[in-house]
C-alpha atoms as a PDB file:
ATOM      1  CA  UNK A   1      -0.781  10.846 -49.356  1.00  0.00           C
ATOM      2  CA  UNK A   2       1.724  13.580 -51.253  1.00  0.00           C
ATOM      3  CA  UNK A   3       5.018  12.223 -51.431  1.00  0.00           C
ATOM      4  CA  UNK A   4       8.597  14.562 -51.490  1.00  0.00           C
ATOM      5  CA  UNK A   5       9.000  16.067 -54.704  1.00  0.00           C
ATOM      6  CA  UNK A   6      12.028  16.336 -56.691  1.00  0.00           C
ATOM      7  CA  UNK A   7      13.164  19.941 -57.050  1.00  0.00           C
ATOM      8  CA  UNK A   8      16.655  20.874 -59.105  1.00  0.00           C
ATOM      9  CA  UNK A   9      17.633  17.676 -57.942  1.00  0.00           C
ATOM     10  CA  UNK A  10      17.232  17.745 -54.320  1.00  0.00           C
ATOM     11  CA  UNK A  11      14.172  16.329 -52.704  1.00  0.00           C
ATOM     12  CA  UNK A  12      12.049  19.361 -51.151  1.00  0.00           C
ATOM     13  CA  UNK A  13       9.907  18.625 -47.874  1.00  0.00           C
ATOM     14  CA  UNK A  14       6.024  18.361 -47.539  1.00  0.00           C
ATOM     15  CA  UNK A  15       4.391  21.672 -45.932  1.00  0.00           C
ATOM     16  CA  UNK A  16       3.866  20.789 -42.403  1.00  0.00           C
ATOM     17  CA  UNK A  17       0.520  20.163 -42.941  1.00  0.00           C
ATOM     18  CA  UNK A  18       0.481  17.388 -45.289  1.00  0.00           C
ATOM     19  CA  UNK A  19       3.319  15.491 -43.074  1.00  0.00           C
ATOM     20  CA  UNK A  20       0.884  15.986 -39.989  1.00  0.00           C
ATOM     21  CA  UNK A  21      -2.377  14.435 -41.932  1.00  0.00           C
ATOM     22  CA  UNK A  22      -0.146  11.886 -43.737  1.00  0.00           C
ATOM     23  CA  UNK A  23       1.123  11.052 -40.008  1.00  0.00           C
ATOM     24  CA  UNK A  24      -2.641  10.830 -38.838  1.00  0.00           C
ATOM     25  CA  UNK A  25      -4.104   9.173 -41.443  1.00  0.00           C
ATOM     26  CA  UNK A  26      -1.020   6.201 -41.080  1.00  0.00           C
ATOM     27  CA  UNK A  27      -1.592   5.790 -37.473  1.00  0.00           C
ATOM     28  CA  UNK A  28      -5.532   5.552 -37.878  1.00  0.00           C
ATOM     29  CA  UNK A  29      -5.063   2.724 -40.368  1.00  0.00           C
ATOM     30  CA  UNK A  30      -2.521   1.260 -38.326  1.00  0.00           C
ATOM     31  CA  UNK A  31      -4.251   1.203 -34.452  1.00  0.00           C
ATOM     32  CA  UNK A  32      -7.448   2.600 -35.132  1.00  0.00           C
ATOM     33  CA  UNK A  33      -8.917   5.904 -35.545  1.00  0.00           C
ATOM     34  CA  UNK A  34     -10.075   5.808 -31.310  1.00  0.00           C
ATOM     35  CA  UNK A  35      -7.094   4.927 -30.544  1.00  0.00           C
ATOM     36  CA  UNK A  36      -4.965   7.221 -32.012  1.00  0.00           C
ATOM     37  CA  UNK A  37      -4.104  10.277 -29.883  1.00  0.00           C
ATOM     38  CA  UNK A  38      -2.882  13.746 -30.616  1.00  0.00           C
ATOM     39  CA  UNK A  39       0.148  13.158 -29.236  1.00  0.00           C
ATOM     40  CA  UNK A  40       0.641   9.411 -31.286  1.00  0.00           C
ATOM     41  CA  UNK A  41       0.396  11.584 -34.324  1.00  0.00           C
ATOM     42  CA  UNK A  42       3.282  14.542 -33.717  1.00  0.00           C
ATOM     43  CA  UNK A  43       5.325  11.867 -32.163  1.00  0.00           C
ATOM     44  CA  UNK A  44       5.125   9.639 -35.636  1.00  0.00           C
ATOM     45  CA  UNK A  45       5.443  13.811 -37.477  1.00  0.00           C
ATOM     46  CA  UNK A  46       8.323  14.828 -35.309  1.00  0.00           C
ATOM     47  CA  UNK A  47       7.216  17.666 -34.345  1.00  0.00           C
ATOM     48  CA  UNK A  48       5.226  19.503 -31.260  1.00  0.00           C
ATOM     49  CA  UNK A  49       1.692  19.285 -29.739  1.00  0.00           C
ATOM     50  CA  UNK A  50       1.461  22.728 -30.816  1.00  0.00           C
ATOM     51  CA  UNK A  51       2.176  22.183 -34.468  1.00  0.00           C
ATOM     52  CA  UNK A  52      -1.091  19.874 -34.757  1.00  0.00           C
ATOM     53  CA  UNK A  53      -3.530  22.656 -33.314  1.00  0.00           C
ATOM     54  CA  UNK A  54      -1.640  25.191 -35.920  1.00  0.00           C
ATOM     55  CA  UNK A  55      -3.253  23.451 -38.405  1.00  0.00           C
ATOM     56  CA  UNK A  56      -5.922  20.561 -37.572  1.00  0.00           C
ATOM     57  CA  UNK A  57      -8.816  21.822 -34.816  1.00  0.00           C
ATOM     58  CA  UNK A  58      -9.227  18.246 -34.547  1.00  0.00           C
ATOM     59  CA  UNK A  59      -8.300  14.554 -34.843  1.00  0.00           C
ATOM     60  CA  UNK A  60     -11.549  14.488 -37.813  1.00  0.00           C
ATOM     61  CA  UNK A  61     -10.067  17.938 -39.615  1.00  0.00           C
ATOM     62  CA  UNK A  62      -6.771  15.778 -40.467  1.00  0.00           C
ATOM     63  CA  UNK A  63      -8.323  12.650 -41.988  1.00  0.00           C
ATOM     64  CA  UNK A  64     -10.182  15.534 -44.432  1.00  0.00           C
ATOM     65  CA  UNK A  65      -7.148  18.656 -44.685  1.00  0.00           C
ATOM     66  CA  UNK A  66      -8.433  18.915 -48.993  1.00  0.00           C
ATOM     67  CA  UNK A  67     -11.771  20.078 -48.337  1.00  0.00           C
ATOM     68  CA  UNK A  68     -10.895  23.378 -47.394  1.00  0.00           C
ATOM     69  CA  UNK A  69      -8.720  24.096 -50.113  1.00  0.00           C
ATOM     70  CA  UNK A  70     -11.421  22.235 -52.201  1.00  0.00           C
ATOM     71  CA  UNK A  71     -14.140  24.773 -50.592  1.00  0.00           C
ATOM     72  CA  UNK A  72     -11.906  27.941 -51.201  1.00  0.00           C
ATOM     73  CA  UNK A  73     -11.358  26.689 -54.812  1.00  0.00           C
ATOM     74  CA  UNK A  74     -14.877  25.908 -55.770  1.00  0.00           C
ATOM     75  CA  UNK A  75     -15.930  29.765 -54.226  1.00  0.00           C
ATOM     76  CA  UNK A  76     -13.572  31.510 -56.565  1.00  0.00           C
ATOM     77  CA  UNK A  77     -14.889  29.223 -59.511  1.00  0.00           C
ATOM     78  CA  UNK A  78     -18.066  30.389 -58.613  1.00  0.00           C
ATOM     79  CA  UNK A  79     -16.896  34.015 -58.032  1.00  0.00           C
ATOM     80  CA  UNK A  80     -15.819  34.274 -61.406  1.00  0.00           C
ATOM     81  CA  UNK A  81     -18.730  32.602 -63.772  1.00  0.00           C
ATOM     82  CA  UNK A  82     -20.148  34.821 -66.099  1.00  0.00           C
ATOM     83  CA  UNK A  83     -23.739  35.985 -65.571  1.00  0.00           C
ATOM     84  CA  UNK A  84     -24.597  34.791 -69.013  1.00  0.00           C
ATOM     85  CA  UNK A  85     -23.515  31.250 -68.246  1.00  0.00           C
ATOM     86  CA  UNK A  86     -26.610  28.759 -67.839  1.00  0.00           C
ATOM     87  CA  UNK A  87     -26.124  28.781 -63.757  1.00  0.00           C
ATOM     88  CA  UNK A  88     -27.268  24.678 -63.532  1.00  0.00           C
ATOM     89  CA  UNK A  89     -24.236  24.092 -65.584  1.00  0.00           C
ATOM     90  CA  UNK A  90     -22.181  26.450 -63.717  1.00  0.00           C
ATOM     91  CA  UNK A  91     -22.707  24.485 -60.701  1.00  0.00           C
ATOM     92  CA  UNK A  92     -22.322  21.050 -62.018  1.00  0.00           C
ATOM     93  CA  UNK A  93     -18.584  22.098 -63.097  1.00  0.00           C
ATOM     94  CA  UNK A  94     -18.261  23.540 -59.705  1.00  0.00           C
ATOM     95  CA  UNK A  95     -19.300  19.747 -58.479  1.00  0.00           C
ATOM     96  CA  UNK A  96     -16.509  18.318 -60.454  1.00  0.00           C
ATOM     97  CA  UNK A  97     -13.390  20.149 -58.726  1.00  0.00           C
ATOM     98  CA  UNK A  98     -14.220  18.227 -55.703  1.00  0.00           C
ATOM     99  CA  UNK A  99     -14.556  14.656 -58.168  1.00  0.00           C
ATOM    100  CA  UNK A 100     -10.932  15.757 -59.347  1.00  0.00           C
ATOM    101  CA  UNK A 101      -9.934  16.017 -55.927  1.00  0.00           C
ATOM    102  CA  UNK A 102     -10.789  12.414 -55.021  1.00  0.00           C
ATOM    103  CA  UNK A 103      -9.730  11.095 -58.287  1.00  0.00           C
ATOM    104  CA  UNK A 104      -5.937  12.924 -57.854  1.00  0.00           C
ATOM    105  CA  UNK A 105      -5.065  10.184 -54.964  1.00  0.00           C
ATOM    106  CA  UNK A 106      -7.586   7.524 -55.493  1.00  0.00           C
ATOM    107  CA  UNK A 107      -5.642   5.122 -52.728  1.00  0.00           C
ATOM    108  CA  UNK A 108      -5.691   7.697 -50.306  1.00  0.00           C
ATOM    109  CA  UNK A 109      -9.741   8.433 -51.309  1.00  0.00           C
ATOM    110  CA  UNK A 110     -10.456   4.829 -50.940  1.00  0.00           C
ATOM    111  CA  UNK A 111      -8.807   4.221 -47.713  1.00  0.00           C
ATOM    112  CA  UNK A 112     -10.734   7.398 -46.395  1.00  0.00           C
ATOM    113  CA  UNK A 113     -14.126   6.242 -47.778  1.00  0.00           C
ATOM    114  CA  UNK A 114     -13.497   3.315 -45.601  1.00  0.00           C
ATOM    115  CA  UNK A 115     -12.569   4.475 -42.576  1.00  0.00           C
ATOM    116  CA  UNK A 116     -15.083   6.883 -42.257  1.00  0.00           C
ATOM    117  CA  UNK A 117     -17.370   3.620 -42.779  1.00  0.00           C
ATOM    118  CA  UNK A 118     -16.182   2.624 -40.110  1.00  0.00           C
ATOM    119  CA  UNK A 119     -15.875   5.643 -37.480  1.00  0.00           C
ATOM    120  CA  UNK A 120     -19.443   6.992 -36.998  1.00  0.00           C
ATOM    121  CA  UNK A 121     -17.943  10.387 -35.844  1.00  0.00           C
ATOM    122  CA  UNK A 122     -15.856  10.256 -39.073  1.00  0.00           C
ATOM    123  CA  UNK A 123     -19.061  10.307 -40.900  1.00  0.00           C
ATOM    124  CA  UNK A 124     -20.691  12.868 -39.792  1.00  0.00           C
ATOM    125  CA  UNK A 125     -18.041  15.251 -39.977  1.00  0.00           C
ATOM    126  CA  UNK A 126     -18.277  13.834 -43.593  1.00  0.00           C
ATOM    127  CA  UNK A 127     -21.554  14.887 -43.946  1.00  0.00           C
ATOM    128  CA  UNK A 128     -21.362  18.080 -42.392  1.00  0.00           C
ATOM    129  CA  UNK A 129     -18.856  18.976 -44.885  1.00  0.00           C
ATOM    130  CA  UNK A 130     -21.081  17.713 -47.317  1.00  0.00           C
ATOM    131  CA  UNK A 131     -23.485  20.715 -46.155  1.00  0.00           C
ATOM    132  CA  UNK A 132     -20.722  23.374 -46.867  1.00  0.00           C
ATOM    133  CA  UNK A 133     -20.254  22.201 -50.624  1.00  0.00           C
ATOM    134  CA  UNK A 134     -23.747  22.437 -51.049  1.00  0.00           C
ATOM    135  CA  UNK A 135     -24.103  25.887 -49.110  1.00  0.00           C
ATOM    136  CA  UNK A 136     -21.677  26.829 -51.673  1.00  0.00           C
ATOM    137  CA  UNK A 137     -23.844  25.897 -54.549  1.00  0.00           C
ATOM    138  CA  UNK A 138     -27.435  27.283 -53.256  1.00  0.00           C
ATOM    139  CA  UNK A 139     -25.793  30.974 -52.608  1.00  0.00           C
ATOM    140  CA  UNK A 140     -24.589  31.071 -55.639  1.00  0.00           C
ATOM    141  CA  UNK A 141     -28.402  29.740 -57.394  1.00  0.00           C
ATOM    142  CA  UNK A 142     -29.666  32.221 -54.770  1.00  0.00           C
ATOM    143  CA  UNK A 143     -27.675  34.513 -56.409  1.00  0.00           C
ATOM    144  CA  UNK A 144     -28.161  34.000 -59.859  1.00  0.00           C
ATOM    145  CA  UNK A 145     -31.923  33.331 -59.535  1.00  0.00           C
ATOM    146  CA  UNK A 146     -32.665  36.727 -56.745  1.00  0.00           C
ATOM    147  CA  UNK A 147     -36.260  38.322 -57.810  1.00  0.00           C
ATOM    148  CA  UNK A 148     -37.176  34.845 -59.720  1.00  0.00           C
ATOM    149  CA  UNK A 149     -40.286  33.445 -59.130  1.00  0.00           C
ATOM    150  CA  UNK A 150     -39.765  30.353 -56.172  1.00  0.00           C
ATOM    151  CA  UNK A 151     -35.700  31.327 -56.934  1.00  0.00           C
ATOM    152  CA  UNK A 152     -34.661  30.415 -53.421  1.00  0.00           C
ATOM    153  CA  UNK A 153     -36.317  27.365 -53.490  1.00  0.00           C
ATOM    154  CA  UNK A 154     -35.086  26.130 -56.580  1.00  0.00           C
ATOM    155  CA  UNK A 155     -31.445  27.188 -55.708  1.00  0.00           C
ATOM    156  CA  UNK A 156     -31.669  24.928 -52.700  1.00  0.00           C
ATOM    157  CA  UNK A 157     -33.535  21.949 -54.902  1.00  0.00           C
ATOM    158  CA  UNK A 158     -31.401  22.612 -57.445  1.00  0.00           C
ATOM    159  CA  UNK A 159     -28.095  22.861 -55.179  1.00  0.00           C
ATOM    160  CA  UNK A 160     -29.072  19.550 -53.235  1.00  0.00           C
ATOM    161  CA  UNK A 161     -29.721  17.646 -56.348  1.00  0.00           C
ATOM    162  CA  UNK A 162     -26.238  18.367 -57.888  1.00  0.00           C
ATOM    163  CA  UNK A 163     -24.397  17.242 -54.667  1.00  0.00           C
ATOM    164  CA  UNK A 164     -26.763  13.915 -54.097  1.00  0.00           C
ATOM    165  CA  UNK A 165     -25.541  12.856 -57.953  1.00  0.00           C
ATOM    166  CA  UNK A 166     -21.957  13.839 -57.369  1.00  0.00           C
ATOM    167  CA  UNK A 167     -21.954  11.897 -54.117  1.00  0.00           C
ATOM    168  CA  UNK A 168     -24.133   8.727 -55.475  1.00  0.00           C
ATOM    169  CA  UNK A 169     -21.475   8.192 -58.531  1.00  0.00           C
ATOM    170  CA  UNK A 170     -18.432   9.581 -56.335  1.00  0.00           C
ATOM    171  CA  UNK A 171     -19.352   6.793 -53.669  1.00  0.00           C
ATOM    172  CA  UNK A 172     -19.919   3.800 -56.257  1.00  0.00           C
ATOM    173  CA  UNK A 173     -16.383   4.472 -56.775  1.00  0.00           C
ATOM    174  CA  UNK A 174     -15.106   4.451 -53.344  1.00  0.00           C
ATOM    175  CA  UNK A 175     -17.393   1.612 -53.033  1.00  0.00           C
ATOM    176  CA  UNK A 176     -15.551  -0.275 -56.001  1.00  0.00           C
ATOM    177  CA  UNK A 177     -12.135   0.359 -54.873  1.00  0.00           C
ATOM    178  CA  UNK A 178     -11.286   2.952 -57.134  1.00  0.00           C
ATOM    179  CA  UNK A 179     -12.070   0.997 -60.287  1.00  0.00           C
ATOM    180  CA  UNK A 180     -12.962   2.415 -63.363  1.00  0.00           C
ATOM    181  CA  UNK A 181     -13.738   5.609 -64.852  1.00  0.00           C
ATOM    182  CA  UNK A 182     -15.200   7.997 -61.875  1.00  0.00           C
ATOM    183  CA  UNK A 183     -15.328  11.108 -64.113  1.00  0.00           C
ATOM    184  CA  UNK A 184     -17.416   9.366 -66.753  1.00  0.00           C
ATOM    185  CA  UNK A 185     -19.702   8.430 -63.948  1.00  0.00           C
ATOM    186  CA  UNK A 186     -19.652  11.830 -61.920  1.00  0.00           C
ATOM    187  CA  UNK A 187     -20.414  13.663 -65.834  1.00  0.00           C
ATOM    188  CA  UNK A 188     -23.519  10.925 -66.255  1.00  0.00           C
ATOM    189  CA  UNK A 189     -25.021  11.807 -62.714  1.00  0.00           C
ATOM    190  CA  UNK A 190     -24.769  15.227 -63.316  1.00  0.00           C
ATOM    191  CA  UNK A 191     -26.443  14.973 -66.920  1.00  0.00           C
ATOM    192  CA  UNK A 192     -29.673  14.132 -65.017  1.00  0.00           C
ATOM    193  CA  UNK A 193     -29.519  16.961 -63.135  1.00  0.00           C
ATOM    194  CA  UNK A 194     -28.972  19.013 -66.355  1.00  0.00           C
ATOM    195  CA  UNK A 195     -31.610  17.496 -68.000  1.00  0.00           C
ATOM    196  CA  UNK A 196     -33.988  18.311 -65.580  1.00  0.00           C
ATOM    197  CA  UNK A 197     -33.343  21.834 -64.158  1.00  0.00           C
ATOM    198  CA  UNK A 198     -30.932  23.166 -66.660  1.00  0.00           C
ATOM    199  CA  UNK A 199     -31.797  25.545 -69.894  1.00  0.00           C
ATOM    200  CA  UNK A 200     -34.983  26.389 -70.044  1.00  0.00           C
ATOM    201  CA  UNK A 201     -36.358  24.569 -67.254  1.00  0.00           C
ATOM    202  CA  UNK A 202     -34.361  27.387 -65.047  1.00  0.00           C
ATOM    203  CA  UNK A 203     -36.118  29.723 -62.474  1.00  0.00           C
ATOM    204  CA  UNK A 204     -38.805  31.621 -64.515  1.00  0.00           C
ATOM    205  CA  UNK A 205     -38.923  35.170 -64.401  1.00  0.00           C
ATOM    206  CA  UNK A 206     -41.426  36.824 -61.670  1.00  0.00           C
ATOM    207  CA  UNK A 207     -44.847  37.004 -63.468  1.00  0.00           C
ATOM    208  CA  UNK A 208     -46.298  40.346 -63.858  1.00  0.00           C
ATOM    209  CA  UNK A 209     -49.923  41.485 -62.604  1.00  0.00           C
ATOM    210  CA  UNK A 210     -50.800  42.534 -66.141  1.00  0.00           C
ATOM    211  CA  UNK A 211     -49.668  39.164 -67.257  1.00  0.00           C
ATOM    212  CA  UNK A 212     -52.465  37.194 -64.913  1.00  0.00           C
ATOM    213  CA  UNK A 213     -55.736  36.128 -66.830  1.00  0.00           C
ATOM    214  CA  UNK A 214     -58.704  35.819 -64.432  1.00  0.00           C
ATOM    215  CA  UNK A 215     -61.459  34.142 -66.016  1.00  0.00           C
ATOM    216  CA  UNK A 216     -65.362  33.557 -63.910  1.00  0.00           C
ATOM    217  CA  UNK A 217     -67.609  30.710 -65.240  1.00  0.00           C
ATOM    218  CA  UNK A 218     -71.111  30.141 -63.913  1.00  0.00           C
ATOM    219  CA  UNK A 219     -71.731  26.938 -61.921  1.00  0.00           C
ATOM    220  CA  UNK A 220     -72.464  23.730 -64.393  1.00  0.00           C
ATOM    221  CA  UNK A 221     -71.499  25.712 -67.275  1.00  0.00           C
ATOM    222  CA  UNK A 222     -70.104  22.956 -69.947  1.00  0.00           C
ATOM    223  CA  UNK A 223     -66.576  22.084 -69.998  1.00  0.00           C
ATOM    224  CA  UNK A 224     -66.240  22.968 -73.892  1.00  0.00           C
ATOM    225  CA  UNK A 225     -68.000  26.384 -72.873  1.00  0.00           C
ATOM    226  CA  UNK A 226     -65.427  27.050 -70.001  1.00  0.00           C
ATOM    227  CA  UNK A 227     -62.322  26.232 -72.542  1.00  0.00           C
ATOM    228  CA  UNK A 228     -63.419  28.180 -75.376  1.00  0.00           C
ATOM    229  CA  UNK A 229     -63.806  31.191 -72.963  1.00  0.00           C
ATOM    230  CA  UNK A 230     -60.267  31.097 -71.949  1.00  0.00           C
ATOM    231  CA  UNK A 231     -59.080  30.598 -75.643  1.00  0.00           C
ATOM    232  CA  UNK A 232     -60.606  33.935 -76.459  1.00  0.00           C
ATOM    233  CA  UNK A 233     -58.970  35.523 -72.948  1.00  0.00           C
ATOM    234  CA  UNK A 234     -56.128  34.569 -74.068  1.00  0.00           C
ATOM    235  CA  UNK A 235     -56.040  35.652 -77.420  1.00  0.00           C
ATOM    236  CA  UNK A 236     -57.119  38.786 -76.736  1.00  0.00           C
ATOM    237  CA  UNK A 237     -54.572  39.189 -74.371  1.00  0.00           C
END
């Protein structure tokens, strides 16, 4: 994971918290993610039982410690987008901070992709993390789209779509061992999305009363009878 970095010339230590995952995430490699206690992982850190719970609830919260930061980051991104921003792009940028946040360690990524494979309670904390990202996304849709005809419905399509085409080109990736180019992917999944819900294809405004045209047609009237009368509603509208 992060490594000591060189500062003025001396080498300045990891926060406790990355030497405590980095600690975990050895040992579950090593014996197995079961098999690895709480206490394994301070003894290999160096440090207390107490230090763990200070920052990791559990053994799952230190095979993922990004995602919060990740979640905190993506919030204020969101936070901060102007109104008059097309909100379908919005959150497809939002999308790629947590791409750029695999793609910073890909070994580490990789590894994790496939021990989580491998540990069915790994995976669904996975997933249930999953569900905060894309919390994150609908509330801001929500948001953006409040008043809008079918708004909240379309912030939660809209919001679910963007994450399952982050995750399905993010995952080929893990999948391929961190081979080639996973931003390039992540931006081609997420041009779908844009494509299909972004510009002008956006919640439509709430339709007005006045705006309705209600049209009544006798029974067997002709077809050609029926559309010309609802030419002329129209127009005269």
């Amino acid at each position: 994971m992060s490594e000591a970095r060189e500062v003025n010339g001396s080498q300045k230590k990891a926060p406790m918290r990355e030497v405590l995952a980095e600690a975990a995430f050895q040992l579950y490699l090593e014996r197995g993610f079961e098999r690895t206690t709480v206490d394994d992982i301070v003894a290999r850190a160096g440090v207390g039982r107490r230090s763990f719970f200070r920052y990791f609830p559990s053994k799952e919260d230190a095979v993922f410690p990004d995602h919060e930061s990740c979640l905190a980051d993506m919030t204020a991104f969101l936070d901060t987008a102007s109104d008059e921003r097309d909100a379908v792009e919005a959150v497809c940028d939002a999308a790629r901070l947590v791409l750029r946040m695999y793609a910073a360690n890909p070994e580490f990524s990789v590894q994790r992709y496939r021990l989580t494979r491998e540990v069915p309670g790994l995976r669904t904390y996975e997933l249930s993390v999953v569900r905060r990202y894309e919390r994150t996304l609908a509330g801001y849709l929500r948001q953006r789209w409040s008043g809008a005809t079918d708004g909240a419905l379309r912030a939660e399509v809209v919001a679910a779509s963007v994450v399952a085409a982050h995750n399905n080109a993010l995952r080929a990736w893990l999948r391929s061992g961190g081979d080639g180019d996973a931003e390039a992917a992540v931006d081609h999944a997420l041009g779908l999305v844009r494509q299909v819900w972004g510009g002008a294809a956006q919640a439509p405004p709430a339709v007005a009363p006045d705006d309705v045209v209600v049209m009544v047609a006798p029974k067997g009237a002709p077809m050609w009878r029926v559309i010309q009368q609802v030419e002329t509603a129209l127009r005269d509208d």
